[in-house]
PDB file of N, CA and C in Angstrom:
ATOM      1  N   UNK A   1       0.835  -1.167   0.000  1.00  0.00           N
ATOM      2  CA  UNK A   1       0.000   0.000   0.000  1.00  0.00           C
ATOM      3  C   UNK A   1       0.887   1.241   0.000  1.00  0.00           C
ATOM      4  N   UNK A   2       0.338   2.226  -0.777  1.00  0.00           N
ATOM      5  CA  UNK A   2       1.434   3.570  -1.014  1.00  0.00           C
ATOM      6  C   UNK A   2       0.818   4.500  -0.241  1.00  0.00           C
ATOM      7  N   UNK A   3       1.679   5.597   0.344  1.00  0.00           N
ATOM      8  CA  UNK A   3       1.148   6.656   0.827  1.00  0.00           C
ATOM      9  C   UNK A   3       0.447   7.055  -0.365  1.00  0.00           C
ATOM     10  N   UNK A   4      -0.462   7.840   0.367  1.00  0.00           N
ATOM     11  CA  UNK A   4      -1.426   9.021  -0.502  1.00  0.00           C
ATOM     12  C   UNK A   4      -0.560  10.420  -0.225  1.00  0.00           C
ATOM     13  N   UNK A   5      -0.458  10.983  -1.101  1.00  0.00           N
ATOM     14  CA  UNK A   5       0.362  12.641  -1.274  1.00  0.00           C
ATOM     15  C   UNK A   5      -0.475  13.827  -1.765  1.00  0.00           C
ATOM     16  N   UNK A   6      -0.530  14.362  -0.865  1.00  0.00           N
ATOM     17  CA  UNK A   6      -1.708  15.548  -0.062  1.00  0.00           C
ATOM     18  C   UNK A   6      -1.120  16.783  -1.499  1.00  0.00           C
ATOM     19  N   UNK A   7      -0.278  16.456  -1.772  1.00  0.00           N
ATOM     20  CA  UNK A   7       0.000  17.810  -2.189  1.00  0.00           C
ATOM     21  C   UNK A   7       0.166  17.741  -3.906  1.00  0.00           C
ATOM     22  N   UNK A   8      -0.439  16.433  -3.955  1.00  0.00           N
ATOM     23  CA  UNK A   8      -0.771  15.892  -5.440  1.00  0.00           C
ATOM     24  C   UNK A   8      -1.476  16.870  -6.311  1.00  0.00           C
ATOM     25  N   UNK A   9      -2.813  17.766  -5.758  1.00  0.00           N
ATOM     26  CA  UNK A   9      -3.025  18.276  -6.912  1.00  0.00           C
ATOM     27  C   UNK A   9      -2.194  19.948  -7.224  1.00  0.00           C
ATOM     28  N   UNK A  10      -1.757  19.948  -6.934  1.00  0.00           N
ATOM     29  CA  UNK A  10      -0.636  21.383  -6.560  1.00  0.00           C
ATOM     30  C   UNK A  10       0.679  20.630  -7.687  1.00  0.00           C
ATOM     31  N   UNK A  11       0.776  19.304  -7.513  1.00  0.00           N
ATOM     32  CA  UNK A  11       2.034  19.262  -8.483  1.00  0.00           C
ATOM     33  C   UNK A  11       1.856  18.797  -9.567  1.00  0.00           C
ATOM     34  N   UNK A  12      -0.079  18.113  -9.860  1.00  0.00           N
ATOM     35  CA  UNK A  12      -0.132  17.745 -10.869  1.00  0.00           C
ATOM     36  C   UNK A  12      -0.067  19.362 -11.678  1.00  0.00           C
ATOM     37  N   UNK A  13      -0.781  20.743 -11.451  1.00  0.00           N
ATOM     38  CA  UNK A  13      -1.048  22.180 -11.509  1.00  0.00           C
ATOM     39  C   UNK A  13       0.147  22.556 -12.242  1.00  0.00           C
ATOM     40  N   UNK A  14       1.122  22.708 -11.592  1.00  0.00           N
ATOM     41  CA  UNK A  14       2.318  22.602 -11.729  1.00  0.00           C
ATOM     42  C   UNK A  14       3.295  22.229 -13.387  1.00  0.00           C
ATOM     43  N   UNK A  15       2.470  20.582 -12.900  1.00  0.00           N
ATOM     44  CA  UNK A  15       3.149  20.077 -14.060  1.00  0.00           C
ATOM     45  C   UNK A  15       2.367  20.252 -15.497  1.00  0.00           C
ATOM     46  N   UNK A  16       0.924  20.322 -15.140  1.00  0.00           N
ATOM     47  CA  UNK A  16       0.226  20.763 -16.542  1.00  0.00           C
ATOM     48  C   UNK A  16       0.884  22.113 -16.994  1.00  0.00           C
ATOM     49  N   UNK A  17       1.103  23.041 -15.992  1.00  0.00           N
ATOM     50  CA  UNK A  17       1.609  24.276 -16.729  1.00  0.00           C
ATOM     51  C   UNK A  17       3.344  24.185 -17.528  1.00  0.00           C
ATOM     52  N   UNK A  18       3.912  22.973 -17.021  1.00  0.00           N
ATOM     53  CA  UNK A  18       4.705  22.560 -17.445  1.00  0.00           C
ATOM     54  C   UNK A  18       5.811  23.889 -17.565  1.00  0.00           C
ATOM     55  N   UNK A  19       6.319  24.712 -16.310  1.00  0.00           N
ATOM     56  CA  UNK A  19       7.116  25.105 -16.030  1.00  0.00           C
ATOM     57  C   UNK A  19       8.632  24.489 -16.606  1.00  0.00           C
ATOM     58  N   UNK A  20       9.667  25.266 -16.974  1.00  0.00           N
ATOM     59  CA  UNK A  20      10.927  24.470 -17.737  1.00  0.00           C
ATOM     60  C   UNK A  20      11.618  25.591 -17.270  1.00  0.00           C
ATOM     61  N   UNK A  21      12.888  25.092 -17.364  1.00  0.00           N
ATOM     62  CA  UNK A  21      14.108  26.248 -17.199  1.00  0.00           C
ATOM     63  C   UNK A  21      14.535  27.174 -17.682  1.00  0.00           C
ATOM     64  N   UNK A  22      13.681  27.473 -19.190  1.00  0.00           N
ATOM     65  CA  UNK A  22      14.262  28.211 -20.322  1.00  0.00           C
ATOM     66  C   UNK A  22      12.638  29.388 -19.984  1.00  0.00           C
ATOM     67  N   UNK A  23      12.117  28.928 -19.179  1.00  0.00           N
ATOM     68  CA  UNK A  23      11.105  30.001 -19.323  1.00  0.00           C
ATOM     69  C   UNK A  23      10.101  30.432 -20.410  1.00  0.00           C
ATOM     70  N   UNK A  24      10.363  29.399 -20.847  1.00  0.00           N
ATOM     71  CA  UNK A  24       9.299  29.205 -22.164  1.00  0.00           C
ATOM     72  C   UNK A  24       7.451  29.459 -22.299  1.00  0.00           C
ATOM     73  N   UNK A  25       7.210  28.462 -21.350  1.00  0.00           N
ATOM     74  CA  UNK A  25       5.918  28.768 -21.161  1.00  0.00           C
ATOM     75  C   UNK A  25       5.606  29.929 -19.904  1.00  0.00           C
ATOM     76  N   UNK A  26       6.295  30.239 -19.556  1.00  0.00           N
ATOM     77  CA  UNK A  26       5.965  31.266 -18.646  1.00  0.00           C
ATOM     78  C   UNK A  26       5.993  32.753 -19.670  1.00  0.00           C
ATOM     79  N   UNK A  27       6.788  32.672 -20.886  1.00  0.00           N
ATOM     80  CA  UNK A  27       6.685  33.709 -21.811  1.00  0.00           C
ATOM     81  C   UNK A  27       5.386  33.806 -22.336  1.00  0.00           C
ATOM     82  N   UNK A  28       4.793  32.617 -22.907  1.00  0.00           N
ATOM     83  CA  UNK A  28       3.966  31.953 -23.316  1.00  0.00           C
ATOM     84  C   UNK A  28       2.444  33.235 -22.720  1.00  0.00           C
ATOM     85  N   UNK A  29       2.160  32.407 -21.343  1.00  0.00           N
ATOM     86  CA  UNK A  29       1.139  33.032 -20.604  1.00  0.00           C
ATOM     87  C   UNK A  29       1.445  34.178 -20.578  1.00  0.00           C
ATOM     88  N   UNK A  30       2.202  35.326 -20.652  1.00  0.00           N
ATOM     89  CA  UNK A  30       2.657  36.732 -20.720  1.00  0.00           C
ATOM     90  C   UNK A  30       2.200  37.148 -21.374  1.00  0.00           C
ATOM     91  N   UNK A  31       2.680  36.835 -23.069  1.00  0.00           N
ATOM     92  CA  UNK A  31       1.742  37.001 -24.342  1.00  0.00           C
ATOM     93  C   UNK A  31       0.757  36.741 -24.072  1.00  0.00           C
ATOM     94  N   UNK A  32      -0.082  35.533 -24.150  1.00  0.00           N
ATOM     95  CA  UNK A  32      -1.128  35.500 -24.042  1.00  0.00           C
ATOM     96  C   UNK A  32      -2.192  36.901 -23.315  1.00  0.00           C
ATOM     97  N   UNK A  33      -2.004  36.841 -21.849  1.00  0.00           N
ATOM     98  CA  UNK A  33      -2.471  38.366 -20.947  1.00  0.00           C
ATOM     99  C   UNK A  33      -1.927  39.267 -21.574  1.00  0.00           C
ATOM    100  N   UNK A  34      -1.063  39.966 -22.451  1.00  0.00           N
ATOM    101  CA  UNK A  34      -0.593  40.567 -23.023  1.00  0.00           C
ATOM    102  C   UNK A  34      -2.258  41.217 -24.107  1.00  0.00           C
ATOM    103  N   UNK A  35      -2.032  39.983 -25.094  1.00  0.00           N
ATOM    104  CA  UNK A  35      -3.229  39.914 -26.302  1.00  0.00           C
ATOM    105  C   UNK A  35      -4.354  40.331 -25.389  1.00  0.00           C
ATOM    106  N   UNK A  36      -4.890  39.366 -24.006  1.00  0.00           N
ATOM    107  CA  UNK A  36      -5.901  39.408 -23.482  1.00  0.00           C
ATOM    108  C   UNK A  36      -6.219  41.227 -23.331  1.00  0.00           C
ATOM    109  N   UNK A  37      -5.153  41.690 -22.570  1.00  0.00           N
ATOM    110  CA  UNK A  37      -5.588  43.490 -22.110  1.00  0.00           C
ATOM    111  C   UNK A  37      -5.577  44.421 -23.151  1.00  0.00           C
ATOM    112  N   UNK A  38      -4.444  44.101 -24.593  1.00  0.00           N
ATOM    113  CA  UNK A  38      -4.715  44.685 -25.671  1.00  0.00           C
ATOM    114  C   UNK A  38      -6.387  44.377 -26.148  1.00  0.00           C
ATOM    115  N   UNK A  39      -6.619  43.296 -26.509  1.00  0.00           N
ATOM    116  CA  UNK A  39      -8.318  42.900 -27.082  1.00  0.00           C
ATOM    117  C   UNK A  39      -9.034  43.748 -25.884  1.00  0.00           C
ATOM    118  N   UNK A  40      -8.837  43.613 -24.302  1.00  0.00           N
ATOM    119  CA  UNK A  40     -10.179  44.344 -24.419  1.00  0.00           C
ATOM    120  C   UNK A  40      -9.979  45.994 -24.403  1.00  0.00           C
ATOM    121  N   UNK A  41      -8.750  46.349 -24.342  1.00  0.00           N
ATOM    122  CA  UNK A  41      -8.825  47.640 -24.525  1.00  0.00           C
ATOM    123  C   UNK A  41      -9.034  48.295 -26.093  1.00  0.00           C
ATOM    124  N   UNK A  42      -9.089  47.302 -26.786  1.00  0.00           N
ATOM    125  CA  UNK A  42      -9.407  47.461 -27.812  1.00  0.00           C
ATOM    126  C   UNK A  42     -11.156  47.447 -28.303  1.00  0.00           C
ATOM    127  N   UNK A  43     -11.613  46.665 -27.235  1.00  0.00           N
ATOM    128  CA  UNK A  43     -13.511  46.092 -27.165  1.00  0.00           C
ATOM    129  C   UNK A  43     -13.580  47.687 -26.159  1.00  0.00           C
ATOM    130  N   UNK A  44     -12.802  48.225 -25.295  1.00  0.00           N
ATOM    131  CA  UNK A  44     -13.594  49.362 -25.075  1.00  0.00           C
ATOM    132  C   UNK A  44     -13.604  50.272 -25.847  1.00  0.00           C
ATOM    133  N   UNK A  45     -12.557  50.606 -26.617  1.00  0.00           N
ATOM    134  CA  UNK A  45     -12.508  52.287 -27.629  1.00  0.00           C
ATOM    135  C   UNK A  45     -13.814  51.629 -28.709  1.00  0.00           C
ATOM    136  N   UNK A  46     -14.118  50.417 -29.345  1.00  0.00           N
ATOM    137  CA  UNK A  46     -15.065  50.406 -30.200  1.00  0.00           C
ATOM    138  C   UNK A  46     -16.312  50.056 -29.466  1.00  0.00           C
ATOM    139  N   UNK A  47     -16.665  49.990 -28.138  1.00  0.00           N
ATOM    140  CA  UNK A  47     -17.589  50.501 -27.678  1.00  0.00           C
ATOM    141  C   UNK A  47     -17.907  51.984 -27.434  1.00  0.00           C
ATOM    142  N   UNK A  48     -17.013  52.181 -27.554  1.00  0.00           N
ATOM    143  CA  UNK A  48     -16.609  53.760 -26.910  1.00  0.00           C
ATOM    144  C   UNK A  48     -17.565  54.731 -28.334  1.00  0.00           C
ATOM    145  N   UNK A  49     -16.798  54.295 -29.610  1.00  0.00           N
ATOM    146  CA  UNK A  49     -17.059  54.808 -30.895  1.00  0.00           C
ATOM    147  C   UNK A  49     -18.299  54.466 -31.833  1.00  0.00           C
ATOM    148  N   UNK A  50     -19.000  52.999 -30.919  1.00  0.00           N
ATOM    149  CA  UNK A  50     -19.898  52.289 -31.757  1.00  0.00           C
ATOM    150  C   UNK A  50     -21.323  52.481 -30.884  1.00  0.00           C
ATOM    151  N   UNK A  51     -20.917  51.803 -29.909  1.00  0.00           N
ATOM    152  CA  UNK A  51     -21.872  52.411 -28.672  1.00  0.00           C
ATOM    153  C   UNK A  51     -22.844  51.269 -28.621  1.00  0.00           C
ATOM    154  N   UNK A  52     -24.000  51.610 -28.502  1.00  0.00           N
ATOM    155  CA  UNK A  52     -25.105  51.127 -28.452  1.00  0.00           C
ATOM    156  C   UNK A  52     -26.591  51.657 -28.496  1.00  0.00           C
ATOM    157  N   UNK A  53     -27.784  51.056 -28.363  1.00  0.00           N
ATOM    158  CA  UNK A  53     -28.808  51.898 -28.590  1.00  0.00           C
ATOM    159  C   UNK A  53     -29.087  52.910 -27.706  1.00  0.00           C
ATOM    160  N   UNK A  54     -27.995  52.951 -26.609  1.00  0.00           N
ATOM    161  CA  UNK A  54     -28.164  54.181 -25.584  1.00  0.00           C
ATOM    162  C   UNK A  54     -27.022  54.591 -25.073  1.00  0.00           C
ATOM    163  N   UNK A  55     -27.352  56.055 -25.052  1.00  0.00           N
ATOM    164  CA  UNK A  55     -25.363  56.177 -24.225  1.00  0.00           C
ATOM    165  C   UNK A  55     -25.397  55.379 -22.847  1.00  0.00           C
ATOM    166  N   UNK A  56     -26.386  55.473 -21.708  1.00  0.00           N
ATOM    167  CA  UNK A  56     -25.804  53.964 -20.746  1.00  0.00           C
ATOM    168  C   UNK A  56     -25.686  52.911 -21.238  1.00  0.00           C
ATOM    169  N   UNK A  57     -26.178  52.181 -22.077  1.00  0.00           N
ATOM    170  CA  UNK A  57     -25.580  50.873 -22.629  1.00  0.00           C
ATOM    171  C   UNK A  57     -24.257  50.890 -23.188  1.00  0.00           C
ATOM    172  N   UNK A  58     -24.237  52.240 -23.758  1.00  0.00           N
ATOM    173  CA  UNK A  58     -22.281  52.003 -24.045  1.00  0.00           C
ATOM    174  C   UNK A  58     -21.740  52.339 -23.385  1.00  0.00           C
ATOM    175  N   UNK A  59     -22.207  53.279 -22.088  1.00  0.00           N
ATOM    176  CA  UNK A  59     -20.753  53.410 -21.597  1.00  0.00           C
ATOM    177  C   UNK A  59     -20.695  52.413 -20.539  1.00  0.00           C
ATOM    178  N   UNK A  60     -22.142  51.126 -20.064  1.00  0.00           N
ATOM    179  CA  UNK A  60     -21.923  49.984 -19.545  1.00  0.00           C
ATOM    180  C   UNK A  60     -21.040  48.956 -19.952  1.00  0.00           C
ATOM    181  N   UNK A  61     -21.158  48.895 -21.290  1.00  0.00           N
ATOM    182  CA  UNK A  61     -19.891  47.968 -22.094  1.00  0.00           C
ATOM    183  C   UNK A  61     -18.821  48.659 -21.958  1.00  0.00           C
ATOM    184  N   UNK A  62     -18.171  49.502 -22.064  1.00  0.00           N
ATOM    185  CA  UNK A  62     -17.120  50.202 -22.342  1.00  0.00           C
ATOM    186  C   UNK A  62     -16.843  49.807 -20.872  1.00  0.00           C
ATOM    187  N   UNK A  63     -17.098  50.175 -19.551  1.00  0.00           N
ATOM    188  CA  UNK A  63     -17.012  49.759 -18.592  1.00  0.00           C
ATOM    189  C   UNK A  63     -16.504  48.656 -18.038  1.00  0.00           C
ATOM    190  N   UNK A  64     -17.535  47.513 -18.956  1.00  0.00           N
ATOM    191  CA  UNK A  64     -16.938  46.389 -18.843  1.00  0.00           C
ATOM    192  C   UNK A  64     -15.952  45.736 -19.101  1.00  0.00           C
ATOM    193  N   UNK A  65     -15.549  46.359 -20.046  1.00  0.00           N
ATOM    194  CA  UNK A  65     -14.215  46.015 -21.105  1.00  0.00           C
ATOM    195  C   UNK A  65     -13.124  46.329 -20.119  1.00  0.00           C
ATOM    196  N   UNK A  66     -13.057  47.687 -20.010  1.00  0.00           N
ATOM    197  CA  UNK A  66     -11.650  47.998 -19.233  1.00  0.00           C
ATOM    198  C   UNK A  66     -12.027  47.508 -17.683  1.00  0.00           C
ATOM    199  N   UNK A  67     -12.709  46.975 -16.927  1.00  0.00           N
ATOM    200  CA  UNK A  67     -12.861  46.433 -15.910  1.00  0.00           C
ATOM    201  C   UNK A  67     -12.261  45.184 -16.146  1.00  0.00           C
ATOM    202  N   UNK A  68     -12.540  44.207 -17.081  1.00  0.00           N
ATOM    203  CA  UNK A  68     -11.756  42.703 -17.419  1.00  0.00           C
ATOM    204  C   UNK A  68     -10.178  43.458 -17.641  1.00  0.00           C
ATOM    205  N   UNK A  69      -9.861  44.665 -18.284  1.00  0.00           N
ATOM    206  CA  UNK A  69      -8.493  44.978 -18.806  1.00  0.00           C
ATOM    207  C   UNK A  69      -8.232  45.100 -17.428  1.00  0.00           C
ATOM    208  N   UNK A  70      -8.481  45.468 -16.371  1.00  0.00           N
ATOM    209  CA  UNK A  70      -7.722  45.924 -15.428  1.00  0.00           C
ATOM    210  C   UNK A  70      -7.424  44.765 -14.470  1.00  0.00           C
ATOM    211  N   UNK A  71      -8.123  43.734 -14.604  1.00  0.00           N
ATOM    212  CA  UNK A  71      -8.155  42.147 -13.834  1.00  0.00           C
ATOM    213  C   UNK A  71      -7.360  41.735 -14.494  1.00  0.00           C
ATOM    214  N   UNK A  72      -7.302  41.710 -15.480  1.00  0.00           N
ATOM    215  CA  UNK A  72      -6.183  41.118 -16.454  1.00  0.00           C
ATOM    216  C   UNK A  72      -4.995  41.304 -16.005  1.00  0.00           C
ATOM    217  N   UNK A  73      -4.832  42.435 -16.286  1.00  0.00           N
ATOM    218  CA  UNK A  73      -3.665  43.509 -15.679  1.00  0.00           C
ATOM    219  C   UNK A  73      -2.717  43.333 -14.175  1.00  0.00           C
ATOM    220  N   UNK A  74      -3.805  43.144 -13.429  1.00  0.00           N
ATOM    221  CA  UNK A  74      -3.431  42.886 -12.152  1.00  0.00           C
ATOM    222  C   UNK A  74      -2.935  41.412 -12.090  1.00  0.00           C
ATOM    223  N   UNK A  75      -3.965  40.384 -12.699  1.00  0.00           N
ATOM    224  CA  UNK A  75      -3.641  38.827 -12.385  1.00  0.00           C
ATOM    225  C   UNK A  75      -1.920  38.351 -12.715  1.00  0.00           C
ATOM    226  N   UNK A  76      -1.766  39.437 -14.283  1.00  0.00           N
ATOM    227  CA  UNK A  76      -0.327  39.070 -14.891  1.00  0.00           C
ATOM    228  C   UNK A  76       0.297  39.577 -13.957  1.00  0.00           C
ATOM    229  N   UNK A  77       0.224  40.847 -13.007  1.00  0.00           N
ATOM    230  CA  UNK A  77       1.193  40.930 -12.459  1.00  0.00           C
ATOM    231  C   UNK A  77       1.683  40.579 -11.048  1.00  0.00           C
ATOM    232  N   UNK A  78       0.354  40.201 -10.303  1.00  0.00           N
ATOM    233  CA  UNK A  78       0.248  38.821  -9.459  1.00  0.00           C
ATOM    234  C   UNK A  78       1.448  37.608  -9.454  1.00  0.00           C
ATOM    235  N   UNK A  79       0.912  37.490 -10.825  1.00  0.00           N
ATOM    236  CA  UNK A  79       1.584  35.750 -10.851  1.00  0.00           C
ATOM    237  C   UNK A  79       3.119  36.213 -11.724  1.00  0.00           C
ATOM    238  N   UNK A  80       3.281  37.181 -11.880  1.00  0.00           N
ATOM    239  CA  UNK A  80       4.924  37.527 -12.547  1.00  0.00           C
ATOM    240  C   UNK A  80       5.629  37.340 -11.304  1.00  0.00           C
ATOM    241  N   UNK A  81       4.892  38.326 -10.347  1.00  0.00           N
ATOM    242  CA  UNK A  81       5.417  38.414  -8.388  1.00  0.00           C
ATOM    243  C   UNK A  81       5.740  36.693  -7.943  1.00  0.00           C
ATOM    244  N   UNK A  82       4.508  35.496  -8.142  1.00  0.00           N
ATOM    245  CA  UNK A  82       4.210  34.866  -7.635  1.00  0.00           C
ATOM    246  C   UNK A  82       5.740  33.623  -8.408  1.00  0.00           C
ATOM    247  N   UNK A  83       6.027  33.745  -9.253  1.00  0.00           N
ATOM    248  CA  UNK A  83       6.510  32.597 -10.217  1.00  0.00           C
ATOM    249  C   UNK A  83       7.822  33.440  -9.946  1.00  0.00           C
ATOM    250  N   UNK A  84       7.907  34.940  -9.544  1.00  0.00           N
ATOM    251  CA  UNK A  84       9.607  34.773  -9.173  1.00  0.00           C
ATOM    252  C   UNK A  84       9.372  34.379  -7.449  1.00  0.00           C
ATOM    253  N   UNK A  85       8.664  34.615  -6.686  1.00  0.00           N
ATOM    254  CA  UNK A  85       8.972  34.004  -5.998  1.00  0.00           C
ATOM    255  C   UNK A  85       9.113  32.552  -5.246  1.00  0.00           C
ATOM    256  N   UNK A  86       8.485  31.981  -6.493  1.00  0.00           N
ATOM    257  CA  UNK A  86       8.666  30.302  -6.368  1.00  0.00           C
ATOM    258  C   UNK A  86       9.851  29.643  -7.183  1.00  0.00           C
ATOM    259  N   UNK A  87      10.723  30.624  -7.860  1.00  0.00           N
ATOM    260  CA  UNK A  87      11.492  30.664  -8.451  1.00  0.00           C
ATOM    261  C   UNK A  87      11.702  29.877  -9.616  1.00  0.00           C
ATOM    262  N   UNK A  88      10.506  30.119 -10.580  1.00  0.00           N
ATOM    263  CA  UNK A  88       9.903  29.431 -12.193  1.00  0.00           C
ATOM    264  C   UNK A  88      10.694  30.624 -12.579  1.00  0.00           C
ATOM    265  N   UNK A  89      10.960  31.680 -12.590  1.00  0.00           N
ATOM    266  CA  UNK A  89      11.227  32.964 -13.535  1.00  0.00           C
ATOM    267  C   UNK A  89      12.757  33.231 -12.484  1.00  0.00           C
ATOM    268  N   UNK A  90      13.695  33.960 -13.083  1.00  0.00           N
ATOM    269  CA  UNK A  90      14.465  34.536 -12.577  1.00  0.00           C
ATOM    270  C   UNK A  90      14.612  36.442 -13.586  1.00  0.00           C
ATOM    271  N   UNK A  91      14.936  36.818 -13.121  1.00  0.00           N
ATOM    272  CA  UNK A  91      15.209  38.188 -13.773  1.00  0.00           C
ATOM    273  C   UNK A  91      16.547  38.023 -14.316  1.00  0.00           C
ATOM    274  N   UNK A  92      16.783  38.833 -15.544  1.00  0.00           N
ATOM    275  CA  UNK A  92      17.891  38.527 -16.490  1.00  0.00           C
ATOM    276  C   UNK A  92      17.341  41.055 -17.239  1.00  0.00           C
ATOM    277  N   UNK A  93      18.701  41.046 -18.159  1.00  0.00           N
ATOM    278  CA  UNK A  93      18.180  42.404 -18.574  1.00  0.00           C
ATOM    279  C   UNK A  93      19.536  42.807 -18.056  1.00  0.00           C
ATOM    280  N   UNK A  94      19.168  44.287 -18.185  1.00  0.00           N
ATOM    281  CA  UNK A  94      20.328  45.079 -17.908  1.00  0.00           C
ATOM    282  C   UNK A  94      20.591  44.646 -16.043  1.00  0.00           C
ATOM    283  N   UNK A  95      22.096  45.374 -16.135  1.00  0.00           N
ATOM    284  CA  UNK A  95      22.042  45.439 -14.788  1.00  0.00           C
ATOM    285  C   UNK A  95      21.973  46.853 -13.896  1.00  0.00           C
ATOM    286  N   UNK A  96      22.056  46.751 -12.998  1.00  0.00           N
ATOM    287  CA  UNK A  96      21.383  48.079 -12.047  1.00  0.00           C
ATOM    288  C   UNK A  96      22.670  48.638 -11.686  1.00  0.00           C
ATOM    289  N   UNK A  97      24.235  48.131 -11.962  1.00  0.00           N
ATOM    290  CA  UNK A  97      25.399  48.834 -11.770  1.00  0.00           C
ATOM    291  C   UNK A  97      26.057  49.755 -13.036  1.00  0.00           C
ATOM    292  N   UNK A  98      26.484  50.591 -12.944  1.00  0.00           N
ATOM    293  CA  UNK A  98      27.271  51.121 -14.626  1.00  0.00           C
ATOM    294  C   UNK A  98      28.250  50.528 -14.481  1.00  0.00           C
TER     295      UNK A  98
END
């Protein structure tokens, strides 16, 4: 009989996201939220310009749009915080000395 491992679904999570050393898929999901906050800031200016059959109905959509842009926004930068500090990401770039 095998232990049972409590912390199984955390590493299956893990491994579906399939974290690697080269940082690949962690680029991956970047782009992705990237596209995501461009599209809807893009769904608000053509609400903005297109509207709807009432100015509260557009400026309810328009609303909505940059409300998902700003969740968006926040989640990527959540989990940018979260993945260096589990140490999936390391920082690379210039350096901070001349």
């Amino acid at each position: 009989m095998s232990a049972v491992k409590f912390d199984l679904p955390f590493t299956m999570f893990v491994q579906c996201l399939s974290f690697k050393s080269d940082n690949s898929s962690m680029k991956i999901w970047i782009i992705i939220a990237l596209i995501g906050i461009i599209g809807s800031l893009l769904a608000a200016g053509l609400f903005m310009v297109r509207g709807g059959p009432s100015e509260q109905e557009k400026a309810k959509r328009m609303a909505n749009a940059l409300t998902w842009r700003i969740g968006i926004s926040v989640l990527l930068f959540l989990t940018i915080i979260f993945s260096y500090a589990m140490g999936w990401i390391q920082p690379t770039g210039i350096p901070l000395t001349a």
